[in-house]
Protein backbone atom coordinates (compact mmCIF):
# COMPACT_ATOMS: atom_id res chain seq x y z
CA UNK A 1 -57.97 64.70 115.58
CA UNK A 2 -55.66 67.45 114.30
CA UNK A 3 -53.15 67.09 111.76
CA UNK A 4 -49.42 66.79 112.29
CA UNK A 5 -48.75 70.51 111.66
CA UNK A 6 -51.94 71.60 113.62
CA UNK A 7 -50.44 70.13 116.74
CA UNK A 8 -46.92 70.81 116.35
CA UNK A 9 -47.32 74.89 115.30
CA UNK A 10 -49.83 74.31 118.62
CA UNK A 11 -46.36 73.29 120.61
CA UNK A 12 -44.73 76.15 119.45
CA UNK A 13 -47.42 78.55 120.61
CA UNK A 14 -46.01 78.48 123.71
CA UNK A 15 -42.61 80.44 124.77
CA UNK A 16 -41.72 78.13 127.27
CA UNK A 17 -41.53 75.26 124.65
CA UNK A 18 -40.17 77.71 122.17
CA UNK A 19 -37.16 78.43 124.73
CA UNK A 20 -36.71 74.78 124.97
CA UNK A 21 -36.30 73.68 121.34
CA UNK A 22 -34.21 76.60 120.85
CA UNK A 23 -31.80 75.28 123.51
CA UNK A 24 -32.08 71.61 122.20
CA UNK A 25 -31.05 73.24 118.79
CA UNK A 26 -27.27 73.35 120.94
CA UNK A 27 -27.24 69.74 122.15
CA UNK A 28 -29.11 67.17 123.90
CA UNK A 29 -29.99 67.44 127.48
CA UNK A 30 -31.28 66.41 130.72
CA UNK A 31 -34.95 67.24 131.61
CA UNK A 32 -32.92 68.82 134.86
CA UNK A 33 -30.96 70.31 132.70
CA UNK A 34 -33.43 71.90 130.95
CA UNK A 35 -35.57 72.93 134.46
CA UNK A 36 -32.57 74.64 135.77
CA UNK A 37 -32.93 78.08 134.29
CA UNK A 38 -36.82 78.39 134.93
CA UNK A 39 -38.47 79.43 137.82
CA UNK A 40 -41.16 76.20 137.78
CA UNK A 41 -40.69 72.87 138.66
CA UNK A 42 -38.83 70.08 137.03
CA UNK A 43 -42.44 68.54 136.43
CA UNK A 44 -43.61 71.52 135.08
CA UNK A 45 -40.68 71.48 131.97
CA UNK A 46 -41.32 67.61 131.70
CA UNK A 47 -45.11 68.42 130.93
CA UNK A 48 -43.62 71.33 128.57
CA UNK A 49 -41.76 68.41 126.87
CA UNK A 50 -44.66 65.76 126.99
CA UNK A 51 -46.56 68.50 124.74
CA UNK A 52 -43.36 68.78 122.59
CA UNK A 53 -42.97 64.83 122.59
CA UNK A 54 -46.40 64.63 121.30
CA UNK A 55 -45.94 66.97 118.26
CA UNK A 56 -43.05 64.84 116.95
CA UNK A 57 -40.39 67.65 117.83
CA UNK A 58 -38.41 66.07 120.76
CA UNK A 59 -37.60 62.34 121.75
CA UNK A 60 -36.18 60.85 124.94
CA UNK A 61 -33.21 58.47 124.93
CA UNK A 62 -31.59 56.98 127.36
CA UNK A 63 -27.80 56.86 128.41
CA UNK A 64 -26.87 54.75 131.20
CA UNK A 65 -28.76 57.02 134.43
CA UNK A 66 -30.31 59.80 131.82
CA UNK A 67 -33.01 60.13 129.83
CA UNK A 68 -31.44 62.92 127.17
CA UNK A 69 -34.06 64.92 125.23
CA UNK A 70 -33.48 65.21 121.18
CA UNK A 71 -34.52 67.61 119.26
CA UNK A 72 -36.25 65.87 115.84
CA UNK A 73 -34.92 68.82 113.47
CA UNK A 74 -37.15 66.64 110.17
CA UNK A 75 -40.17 68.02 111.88
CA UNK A 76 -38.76 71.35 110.70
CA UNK A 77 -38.95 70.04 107.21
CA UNK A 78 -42.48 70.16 107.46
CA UNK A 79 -43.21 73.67 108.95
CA UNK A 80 -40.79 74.81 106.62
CA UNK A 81 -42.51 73.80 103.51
CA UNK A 82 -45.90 74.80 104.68
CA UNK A 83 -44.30 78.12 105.31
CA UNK A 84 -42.02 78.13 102.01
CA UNK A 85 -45.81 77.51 100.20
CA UNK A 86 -47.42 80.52 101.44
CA UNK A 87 -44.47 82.61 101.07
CA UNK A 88 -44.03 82.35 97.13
CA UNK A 89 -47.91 82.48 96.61
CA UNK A 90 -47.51 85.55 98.46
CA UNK A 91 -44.62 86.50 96.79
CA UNK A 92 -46.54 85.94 92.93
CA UNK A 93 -48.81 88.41 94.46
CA UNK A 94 -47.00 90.75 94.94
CA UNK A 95 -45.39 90.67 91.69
CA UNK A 96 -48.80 90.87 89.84
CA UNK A 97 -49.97 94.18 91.84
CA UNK A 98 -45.92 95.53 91.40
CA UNK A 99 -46.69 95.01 87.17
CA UNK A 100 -50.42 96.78 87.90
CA UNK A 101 -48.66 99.56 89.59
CA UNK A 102 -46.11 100.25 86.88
CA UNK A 103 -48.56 100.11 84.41
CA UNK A 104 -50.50 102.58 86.62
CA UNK A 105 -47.93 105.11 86.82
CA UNK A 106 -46.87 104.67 82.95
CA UNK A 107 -50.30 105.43 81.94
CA UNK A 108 -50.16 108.67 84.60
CA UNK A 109 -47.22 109.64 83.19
CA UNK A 110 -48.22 108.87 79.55
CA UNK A 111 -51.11 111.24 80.60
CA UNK A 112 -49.00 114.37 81.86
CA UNK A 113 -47.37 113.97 79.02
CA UNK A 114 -50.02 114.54 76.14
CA UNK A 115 -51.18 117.42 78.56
């Protein structure tokens, strides 16, 4: 069974279901609404949203006739700090090999120098 993360950066793999969330990020809509700019069926987006369902990043409602799709922004919360992780330990590496490079060309120049 895959982790939470696992299946929801899975989701995003796809830029189908990107294009969606990115649209959700506006407001709420209709899974017709959503269909209408794609060139694939209506049941074709709703299996695009099942898969986003799934990962936590979208939930249906229901107003009177409709059946608006939500985007669940907290699910962000948790890419982003997976992300934000990485980053800085990426970031503290680069400082390290930035101080070995200084010292590096101090010593050159130290060396040019005493010639």
């Amino acid at each position: 069974m895959a982790d939470q993360l696992s299946t929801v950066f899975a989701a995003l793999a796809d830029p189908t279901r990107r294009d969606l969330v990115a649209r959700l990020t506006v407001a709420d809509a209709t899974v017709g609404e959503l269909a209408a700019p794609y060139d694939m069926t209506v049941q074709a987006v709703s299996k695009h949203l099942k898969v986003l369902e799934d990962a936590g990043l979208v939930t249906k409602g229901r107003r009177a006739q409709t059946r608006p799709v939500h985007l669940e922004a907290e699910v962000f919360d948790l890419m982003t700090a997976w992300i934000e992780r990485y980053r800085r330990q990426a970031e503290e590496r680069y400082q390290r090999l930035d101080v070995v490079l200084a010292e590096l060309n101090e010593s050159e120049i130290e060396k040019e120098a005493a010639s």
